[in-house]
PDB file of N, CA and C in Angstrom:
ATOM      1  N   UNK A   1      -0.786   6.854  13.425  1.00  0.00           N
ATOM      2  CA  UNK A   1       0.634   7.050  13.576  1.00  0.00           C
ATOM      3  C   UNK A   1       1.213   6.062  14.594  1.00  0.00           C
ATOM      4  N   UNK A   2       0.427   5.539  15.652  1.00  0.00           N
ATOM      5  CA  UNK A   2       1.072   4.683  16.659  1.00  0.00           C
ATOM      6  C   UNK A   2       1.143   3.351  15.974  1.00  0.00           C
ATOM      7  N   UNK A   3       0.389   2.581  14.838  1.00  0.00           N
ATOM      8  CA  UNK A   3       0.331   1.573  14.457  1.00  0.00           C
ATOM      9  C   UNK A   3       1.852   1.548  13.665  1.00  0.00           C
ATOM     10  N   UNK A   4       2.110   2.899  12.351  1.00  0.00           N
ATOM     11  CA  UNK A   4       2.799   2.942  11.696  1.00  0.00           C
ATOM     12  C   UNK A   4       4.236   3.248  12.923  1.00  0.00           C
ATOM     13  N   UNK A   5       4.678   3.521  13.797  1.00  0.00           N
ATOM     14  CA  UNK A   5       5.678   3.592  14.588  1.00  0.00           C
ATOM     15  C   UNK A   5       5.636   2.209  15.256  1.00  0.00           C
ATOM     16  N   UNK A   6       4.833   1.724  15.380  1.00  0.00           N
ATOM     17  CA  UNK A   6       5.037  -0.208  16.115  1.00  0.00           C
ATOM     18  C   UNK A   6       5.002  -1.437  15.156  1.00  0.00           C
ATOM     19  N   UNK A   7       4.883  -0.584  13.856  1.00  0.00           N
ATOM     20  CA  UNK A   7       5.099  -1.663  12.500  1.00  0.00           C
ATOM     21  C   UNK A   7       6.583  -1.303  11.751  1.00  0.00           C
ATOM     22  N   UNK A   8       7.311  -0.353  12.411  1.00  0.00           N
ATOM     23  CA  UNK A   8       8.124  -0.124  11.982  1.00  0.00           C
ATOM     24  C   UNK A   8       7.832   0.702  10.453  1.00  0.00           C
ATOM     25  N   UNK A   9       6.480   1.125  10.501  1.00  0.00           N
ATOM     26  CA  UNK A   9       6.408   1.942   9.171  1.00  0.00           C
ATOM     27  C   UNK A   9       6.820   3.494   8.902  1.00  0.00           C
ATOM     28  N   UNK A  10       6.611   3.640   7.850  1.00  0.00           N
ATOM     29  CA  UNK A  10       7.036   5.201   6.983  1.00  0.00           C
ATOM     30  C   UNK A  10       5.707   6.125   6.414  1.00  0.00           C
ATOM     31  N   UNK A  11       5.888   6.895   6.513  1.00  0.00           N
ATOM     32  CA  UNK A  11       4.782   7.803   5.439  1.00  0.00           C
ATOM     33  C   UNK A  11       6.020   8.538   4.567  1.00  0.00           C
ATOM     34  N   UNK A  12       5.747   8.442   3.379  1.00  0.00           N
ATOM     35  CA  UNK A  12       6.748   9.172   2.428  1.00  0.00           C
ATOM     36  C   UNK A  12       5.763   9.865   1.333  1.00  0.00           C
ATOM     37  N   UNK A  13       6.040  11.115   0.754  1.00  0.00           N
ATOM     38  CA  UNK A  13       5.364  12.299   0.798  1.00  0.00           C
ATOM     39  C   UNK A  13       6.080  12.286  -1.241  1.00  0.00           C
ATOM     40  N   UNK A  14       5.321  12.454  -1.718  1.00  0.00           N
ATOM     41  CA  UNK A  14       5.457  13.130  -3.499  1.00  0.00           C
ATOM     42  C   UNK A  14       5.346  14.311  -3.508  1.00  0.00           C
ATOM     43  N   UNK A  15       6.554  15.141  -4.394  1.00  0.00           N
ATOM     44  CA  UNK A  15       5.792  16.239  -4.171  1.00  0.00           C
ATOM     45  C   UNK A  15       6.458  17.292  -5.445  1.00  0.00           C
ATOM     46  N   UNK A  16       5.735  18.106  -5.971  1.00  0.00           N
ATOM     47  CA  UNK A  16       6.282  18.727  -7.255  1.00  0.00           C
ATOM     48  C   UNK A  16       6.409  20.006  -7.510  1.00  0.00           C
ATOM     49  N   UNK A  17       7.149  20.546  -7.808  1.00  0.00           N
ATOM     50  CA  UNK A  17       7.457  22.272  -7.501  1.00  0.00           C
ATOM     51  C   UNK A  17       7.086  22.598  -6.067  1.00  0.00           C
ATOM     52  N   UNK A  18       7.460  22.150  -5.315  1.00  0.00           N
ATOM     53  CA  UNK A  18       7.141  22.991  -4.018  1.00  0.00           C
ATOM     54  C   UNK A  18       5.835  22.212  -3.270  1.00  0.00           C
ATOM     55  N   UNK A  19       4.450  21.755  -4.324  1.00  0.00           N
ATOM     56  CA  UNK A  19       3.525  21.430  -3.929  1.00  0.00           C
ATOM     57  C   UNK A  19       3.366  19.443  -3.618  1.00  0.00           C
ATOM     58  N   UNK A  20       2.547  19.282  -2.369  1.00  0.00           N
ATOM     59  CA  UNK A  20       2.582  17.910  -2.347  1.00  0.00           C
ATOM     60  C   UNK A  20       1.528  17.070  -3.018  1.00  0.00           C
ATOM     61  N   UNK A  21       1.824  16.089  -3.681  1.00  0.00           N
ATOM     62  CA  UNK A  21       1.286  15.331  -5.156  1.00  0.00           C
ATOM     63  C   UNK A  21       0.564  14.127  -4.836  1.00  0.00           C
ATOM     64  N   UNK A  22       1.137  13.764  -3.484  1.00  0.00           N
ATOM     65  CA  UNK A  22       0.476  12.555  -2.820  1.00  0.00           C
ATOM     66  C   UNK A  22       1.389  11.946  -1.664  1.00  0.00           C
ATOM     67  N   UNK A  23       0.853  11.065  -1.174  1.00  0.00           N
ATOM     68  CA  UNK A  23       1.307  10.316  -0.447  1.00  0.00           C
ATOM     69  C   UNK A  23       1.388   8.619  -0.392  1.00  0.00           C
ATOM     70  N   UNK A  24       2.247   8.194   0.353  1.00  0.00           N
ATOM     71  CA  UNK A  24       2.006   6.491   0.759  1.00  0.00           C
ATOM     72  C   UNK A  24       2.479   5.940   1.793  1.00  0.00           C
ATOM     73  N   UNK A  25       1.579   5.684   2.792  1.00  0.00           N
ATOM     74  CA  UNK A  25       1.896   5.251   4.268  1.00  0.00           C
ATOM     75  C   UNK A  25       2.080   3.503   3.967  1.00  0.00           C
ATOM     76  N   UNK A  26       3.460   2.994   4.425  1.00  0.00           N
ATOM     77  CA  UNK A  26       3.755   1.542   4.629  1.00  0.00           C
ATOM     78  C   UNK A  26       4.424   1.109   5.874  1.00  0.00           C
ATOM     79  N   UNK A  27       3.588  -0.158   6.351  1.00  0.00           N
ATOM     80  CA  UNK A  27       3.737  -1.084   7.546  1.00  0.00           C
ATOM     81  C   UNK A  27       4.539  -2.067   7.330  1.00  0.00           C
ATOM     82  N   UNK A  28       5.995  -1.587   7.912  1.00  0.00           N
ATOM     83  CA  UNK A  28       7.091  -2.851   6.989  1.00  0.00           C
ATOM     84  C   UNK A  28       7.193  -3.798   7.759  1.00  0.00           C
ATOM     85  N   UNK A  29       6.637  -4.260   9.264  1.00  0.00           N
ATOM     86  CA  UNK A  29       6.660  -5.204   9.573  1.00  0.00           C
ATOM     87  C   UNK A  29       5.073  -5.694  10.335  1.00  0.00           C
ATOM     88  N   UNK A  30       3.906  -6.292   9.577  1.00  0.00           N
ATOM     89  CA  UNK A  30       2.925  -6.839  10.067  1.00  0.00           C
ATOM     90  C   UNK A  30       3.010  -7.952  10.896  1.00  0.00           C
ATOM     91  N   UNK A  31       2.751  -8.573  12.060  1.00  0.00           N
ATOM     92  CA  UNK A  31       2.590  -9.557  12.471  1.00  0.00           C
ATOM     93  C   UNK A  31       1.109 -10.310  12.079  1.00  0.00           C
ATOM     94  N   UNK A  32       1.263 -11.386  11.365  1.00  0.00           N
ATOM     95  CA  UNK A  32       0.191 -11.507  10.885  1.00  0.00           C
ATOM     96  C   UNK A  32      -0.606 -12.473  11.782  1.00  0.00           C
ATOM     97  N   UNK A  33      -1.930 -12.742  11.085  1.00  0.00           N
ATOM     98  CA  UNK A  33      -2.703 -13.975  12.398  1.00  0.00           C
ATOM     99  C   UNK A  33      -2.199 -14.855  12.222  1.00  0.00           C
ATOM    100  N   UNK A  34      -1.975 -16.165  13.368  1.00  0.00           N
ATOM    101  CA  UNK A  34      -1.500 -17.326  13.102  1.00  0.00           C
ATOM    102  C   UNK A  34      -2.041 -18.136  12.390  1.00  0.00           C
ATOM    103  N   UNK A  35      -2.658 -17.913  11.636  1.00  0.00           N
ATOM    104  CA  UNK A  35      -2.873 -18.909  10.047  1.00  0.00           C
ATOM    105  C   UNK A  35      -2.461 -18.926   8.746  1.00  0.00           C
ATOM    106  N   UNK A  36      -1.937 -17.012   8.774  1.00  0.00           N
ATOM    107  CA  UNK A  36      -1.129 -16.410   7.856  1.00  0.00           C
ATOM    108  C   UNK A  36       0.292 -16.452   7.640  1.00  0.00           C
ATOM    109  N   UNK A  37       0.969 -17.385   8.059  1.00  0.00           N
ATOM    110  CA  UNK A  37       2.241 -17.438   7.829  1.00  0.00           C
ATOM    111  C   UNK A  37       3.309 -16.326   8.385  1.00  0.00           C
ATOM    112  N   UNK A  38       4.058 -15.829   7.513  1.00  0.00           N
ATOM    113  CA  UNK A  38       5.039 -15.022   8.215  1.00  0.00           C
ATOM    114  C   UNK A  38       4.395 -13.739   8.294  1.00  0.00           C
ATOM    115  N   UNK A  39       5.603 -12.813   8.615  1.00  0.00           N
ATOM    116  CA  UNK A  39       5.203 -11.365   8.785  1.00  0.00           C
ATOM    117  C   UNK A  39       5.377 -10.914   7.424  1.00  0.00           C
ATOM    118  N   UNK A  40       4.918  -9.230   7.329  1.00  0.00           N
ATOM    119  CA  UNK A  40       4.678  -8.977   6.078  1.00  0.00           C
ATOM    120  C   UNK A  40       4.894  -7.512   6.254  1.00  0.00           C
ATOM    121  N   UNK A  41       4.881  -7.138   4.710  1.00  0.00           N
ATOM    122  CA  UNK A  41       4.438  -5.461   4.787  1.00  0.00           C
ATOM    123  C   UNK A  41       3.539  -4.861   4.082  1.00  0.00           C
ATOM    124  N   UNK A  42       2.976  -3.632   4.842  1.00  0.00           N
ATOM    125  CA  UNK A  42       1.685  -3.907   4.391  1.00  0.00           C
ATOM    126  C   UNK A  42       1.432  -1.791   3.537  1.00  0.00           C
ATOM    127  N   UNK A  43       0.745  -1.570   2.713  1.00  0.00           N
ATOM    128  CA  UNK A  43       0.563  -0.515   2.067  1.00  0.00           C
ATOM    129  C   UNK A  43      -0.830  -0.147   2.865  1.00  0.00           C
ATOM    130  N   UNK A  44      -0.724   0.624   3.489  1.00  0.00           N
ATOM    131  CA  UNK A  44      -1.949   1.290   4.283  1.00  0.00           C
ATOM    132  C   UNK A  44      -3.080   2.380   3.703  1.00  0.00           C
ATOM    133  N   UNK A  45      -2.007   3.296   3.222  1.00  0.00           N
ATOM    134  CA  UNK A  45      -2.513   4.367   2.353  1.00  0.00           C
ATOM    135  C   UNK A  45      -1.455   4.812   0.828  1.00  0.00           C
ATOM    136  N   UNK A  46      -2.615   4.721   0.041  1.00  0.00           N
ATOM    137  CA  UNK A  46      -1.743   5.871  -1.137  1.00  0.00           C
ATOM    138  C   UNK A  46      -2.831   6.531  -1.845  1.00  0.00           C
ATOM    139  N   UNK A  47      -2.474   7.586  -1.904  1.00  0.00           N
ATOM    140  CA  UNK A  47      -3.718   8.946  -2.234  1.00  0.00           C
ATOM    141  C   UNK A  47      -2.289   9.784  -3.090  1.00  0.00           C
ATOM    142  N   UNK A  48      -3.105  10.141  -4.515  1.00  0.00           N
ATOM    143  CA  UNK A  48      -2.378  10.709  -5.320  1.00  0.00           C
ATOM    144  C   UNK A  48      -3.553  12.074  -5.853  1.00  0.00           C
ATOM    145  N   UNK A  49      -3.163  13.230  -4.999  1.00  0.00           N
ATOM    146  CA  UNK A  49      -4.347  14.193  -5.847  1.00  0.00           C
ATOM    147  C   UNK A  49      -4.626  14.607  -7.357  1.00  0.00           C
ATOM    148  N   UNK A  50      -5.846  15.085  -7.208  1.00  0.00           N
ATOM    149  CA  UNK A  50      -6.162  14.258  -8.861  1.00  0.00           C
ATOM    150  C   UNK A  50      -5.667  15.366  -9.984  1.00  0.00           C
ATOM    151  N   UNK A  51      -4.966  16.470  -9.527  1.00  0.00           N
ATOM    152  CA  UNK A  51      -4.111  16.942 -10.677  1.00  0.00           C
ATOM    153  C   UNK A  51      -2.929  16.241 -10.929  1.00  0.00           C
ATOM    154  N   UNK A  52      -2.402  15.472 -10.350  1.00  0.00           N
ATOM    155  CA  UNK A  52      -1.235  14.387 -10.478  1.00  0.00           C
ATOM    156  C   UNK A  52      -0.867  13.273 -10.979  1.00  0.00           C
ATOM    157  N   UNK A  53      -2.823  13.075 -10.922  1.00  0.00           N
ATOM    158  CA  UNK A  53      -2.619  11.482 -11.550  1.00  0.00           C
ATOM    159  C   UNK A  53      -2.258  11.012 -13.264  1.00  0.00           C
ATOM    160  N   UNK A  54      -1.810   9.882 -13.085  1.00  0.00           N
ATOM    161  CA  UNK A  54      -1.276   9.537 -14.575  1.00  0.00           C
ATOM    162  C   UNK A  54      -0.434   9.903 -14.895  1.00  0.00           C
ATOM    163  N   UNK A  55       0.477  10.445 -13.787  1.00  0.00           N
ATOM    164  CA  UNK A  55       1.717  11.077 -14.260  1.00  0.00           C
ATOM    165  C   UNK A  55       3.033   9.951 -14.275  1.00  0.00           C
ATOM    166  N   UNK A  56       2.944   9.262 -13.473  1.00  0.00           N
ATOM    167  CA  UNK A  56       3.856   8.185 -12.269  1.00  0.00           C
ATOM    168  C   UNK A  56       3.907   8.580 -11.084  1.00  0.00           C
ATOM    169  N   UNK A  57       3.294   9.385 -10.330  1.00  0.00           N
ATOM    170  CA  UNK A  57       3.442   9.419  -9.376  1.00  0.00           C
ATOM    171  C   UNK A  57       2.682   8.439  -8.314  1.00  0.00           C
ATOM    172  N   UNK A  58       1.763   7.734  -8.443  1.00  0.00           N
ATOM    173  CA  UNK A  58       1.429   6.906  -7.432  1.00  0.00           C
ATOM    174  C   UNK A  58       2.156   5.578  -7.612  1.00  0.00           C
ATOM    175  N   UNK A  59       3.099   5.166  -8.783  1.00  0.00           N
ATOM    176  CA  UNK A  59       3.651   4.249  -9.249  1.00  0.00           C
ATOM    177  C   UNK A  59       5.054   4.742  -8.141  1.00  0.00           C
ATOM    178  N   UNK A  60       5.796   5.852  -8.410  1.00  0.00           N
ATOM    179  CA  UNK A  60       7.173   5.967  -7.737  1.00  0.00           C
ATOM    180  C   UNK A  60       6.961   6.108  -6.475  1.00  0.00           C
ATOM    181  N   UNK A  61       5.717   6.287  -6.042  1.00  0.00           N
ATOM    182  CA  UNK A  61       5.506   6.309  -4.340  1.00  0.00           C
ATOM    183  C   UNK A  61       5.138   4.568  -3.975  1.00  0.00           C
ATOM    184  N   UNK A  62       4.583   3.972  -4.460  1.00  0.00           N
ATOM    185  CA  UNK A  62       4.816   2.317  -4.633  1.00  0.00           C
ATOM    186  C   UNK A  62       5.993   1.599  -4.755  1.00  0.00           C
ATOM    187  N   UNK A  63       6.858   2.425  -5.574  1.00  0.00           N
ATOM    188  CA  UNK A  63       8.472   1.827  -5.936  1.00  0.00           C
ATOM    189  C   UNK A  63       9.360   1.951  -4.200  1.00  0.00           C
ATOM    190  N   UNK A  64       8.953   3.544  -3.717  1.00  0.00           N
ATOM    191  CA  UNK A  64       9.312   3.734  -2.854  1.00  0.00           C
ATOM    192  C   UNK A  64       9.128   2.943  -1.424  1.00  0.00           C
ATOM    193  N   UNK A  65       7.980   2.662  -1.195  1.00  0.00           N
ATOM    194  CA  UNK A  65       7.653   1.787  -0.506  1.00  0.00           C
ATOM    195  C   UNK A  65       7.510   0.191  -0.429  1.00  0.00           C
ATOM    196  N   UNK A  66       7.864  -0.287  -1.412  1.00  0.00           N
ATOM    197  CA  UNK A  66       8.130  -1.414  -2.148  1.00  0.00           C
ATOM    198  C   UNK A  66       9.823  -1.482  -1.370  1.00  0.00           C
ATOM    199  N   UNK A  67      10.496  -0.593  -1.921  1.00  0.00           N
ATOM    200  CA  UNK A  67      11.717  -0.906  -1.367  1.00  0.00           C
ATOM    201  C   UNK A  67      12.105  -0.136   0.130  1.00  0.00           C
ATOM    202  N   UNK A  68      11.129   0.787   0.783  1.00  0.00           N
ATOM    203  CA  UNK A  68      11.218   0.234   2.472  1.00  0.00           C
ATOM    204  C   UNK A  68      11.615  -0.397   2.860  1.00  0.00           C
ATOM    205  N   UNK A  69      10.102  -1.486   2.251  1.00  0.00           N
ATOM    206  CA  UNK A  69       9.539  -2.646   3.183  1.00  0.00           C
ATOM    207  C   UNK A  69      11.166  -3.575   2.902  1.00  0.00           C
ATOM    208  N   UNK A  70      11.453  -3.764   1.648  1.00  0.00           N
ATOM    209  CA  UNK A  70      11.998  -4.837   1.108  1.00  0.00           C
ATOM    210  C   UNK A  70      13.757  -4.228   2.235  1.00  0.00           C
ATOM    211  N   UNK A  71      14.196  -2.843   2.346  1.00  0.00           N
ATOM    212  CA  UNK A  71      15.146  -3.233   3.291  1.00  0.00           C
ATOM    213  C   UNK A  71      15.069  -3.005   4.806  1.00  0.00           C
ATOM    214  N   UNK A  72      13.851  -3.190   5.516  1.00  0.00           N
ATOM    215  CA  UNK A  72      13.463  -3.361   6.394  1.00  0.00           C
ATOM    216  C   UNK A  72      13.339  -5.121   6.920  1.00  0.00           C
ATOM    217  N   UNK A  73      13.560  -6.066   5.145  1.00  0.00           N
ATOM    218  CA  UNK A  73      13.541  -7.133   5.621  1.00  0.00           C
ATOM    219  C   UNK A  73      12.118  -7.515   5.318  1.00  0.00           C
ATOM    220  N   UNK A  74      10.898  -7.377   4.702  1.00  0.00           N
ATOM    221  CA  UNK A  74       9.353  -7.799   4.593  1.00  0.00           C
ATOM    222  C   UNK A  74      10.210  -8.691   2.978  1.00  0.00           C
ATOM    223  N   UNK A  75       9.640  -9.802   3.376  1.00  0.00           N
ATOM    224  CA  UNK A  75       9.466 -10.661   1.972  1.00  0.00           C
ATOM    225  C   UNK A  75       8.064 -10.570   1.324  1.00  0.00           C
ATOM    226  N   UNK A  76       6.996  -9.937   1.719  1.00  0.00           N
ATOM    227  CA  UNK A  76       5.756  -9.662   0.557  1.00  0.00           C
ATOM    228  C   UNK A  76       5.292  -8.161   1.329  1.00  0.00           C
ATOM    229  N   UNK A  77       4.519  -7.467   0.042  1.00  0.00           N
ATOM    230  CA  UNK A  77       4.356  -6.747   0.277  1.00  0.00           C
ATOM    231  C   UNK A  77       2.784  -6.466  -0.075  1.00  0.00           C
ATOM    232  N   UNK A  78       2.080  -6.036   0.766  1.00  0.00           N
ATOM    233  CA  UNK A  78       0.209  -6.506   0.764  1.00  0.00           C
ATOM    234  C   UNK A  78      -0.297  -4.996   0.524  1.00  0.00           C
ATOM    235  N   UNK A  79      -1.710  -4.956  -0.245  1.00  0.00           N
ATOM    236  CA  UNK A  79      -2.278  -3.812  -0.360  1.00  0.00           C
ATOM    237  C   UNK A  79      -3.663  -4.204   0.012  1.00  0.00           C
ATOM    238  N   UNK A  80      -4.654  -3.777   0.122  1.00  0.00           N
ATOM    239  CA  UNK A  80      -6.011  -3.845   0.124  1.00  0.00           C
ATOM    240  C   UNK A  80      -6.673  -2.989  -0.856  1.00  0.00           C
ATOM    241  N   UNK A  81      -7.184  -3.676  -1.692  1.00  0.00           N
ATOM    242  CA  UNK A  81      -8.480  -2.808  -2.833  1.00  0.00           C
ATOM    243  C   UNK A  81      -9.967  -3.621  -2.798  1.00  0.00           C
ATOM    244  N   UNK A  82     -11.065  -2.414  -2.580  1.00  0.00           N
ATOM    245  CA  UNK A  82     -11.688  -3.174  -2.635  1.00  0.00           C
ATOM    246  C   UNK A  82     -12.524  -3.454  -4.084  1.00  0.00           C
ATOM    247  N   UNK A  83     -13.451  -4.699  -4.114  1.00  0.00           N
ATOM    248  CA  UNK A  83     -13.133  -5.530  -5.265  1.00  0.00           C
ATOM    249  C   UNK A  83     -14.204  -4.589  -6.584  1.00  0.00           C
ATOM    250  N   UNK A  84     -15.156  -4.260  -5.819  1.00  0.00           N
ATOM    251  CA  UNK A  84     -15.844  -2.489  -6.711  1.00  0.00           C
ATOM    252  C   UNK A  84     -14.785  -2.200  -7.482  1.00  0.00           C
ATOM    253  N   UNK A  85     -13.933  -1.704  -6.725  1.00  0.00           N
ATOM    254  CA  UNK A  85     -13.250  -0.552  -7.274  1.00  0.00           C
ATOM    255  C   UNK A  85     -11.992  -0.983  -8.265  1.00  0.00           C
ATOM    256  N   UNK A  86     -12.807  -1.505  -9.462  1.00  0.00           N
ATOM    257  CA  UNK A  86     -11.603  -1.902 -10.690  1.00  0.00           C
ATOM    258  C   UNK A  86     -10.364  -1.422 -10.946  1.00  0.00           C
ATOM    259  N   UNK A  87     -11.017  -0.189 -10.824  1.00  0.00           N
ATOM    260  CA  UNK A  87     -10.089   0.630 -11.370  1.00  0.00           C
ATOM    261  C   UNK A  87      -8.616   1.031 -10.593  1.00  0.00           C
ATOM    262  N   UNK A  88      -9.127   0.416  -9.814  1.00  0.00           N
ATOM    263  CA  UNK A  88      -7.726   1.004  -8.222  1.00  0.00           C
ATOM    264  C   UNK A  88      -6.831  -0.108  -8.261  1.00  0.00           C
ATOM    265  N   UNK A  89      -7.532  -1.620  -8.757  1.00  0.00           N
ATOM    266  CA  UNK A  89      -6.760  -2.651  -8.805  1.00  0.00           C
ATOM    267  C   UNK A  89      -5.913  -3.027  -9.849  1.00  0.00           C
ATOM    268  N   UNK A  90      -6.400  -2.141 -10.939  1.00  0.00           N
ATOM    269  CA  UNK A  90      -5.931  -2.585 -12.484  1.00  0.00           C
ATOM    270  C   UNK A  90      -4.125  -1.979 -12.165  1.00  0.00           C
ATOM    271  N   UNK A  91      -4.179  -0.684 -11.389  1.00  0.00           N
ATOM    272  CA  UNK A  91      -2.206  -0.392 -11.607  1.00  0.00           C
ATOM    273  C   UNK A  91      -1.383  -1.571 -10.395  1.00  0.00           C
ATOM    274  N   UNK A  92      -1.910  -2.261  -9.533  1.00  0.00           N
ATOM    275  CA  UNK A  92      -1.306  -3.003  -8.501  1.00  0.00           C
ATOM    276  C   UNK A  92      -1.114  -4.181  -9.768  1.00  0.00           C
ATOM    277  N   UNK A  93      -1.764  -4.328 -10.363  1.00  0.00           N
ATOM    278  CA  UNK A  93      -1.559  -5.816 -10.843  1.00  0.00           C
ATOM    279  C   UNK A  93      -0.685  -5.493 -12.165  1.00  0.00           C
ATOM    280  N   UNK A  94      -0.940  -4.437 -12.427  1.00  0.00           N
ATOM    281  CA  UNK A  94       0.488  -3.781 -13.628  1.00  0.00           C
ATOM    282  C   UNK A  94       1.663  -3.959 -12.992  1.00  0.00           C
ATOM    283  N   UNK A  95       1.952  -3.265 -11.907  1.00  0.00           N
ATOM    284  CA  UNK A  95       3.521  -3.525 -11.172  1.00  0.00           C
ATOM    285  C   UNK A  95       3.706  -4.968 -10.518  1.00  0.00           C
ATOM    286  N   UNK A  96       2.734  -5.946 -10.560  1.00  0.00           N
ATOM    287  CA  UNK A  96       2.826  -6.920  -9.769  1.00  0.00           C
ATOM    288  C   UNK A  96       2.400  -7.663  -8.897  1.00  0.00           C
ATOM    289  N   UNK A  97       1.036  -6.935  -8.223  1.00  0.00           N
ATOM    290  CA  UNK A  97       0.689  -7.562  -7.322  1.00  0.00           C
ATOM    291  C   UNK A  97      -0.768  -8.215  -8.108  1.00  0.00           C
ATOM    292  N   UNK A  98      -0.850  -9.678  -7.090  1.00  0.00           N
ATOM    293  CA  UNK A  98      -1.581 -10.537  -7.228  1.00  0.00           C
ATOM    294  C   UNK A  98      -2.925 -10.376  -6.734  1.00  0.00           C
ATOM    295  N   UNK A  99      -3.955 -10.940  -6.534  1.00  0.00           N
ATOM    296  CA  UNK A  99      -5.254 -11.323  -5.887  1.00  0.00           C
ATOM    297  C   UNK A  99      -4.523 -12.188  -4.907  1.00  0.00           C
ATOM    298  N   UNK A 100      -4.593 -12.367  -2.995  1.00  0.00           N
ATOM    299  CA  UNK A 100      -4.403 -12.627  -2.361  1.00  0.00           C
ATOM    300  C   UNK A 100      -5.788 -13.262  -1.989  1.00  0.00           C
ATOM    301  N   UNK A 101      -6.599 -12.926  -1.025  1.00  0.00           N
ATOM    302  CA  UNK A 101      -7.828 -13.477  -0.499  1.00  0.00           C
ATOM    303  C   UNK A 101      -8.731 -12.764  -0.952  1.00  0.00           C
ATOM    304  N   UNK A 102     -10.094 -12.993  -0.735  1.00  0.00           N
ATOM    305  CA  UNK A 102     -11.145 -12.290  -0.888  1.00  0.00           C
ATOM    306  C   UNK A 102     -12.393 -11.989   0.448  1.00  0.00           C
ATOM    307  N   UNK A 103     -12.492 -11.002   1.007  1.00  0.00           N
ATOM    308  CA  UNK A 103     -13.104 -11.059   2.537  1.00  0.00           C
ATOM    309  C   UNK A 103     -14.356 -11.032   1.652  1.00  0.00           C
ATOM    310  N   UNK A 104     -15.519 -11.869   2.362  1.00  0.00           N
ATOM    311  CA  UNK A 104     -16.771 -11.938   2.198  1.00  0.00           C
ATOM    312  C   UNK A 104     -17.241 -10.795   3.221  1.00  0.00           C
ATOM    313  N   UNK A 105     -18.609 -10.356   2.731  1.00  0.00           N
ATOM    314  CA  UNK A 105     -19.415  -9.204   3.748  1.00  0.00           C
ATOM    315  C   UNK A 105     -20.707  -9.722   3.671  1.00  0.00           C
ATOM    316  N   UNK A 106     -21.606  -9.865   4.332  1.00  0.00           N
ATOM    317  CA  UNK A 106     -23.133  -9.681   4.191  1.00  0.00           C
ATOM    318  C   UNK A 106     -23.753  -8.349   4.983  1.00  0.00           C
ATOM    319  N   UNK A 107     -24.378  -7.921   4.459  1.00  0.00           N
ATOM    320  CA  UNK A 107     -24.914  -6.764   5.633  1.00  0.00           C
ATOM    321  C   UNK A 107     -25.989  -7.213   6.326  1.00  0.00           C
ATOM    322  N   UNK A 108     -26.370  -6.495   7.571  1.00  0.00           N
ATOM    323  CA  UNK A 108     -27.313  -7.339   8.031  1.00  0.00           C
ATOM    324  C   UNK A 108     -28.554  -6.070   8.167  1.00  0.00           C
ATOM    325  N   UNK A 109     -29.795  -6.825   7.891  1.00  0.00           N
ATOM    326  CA  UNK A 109     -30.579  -6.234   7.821  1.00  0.00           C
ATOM    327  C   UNK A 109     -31.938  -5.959   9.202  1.00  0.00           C
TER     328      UNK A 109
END
């Protein structure tokens, strides 16, 4: 919560008959490292419980935070998936978002 209050971010809440459907925490202003260009905004969390999914709801909590960031002033808006997990990346790249970098890992043994 202290990161999302010094990024100028939001947590905004889905929620359906009464019950909550998911969530999506966004960082509308990142200062990024100095190699990265400008500032940014960044999607921290989105968790859609799994009676919900496929409905649109992790899509209108994206829309929502999409346009935060965008009148908070963020000209891009960043997610992290990791690269396993196909399946998490296949709806970011439906609404739009690109492959940005790729972090290498080795583990050490």
């Amino acid at each position: 919560m202290e990161r999302c209050a010094a990024t100028a971010g939001r947590v905004f809440i889905a929620e359906e008959n009464g019950a909550v459907a998911g969530f999506v925490g966004v960082l509308a202003r990142v200062v990024p490292e100095p190699d990265e260009g400008q500032a940014y905004a960044y999607v921290s969390d989105l968790v859609v419980l799994s009676a919900y999914r496929r409905r649109g709801v992790g899509r209108a909590l994206l829309e929502r935070a999409e346009a935060y960031a965008r009148g908070a002033g963020a000209r891009t808006l960043r997610v992290g998936v990791l690269v396993k997990n196909e399946a998490v990346g296949r709806p970011y790249r439906r609404i739009g978002f690109n492959d940005y970098t790729i972090q290498m890992l080795k583990p050490r043994r």
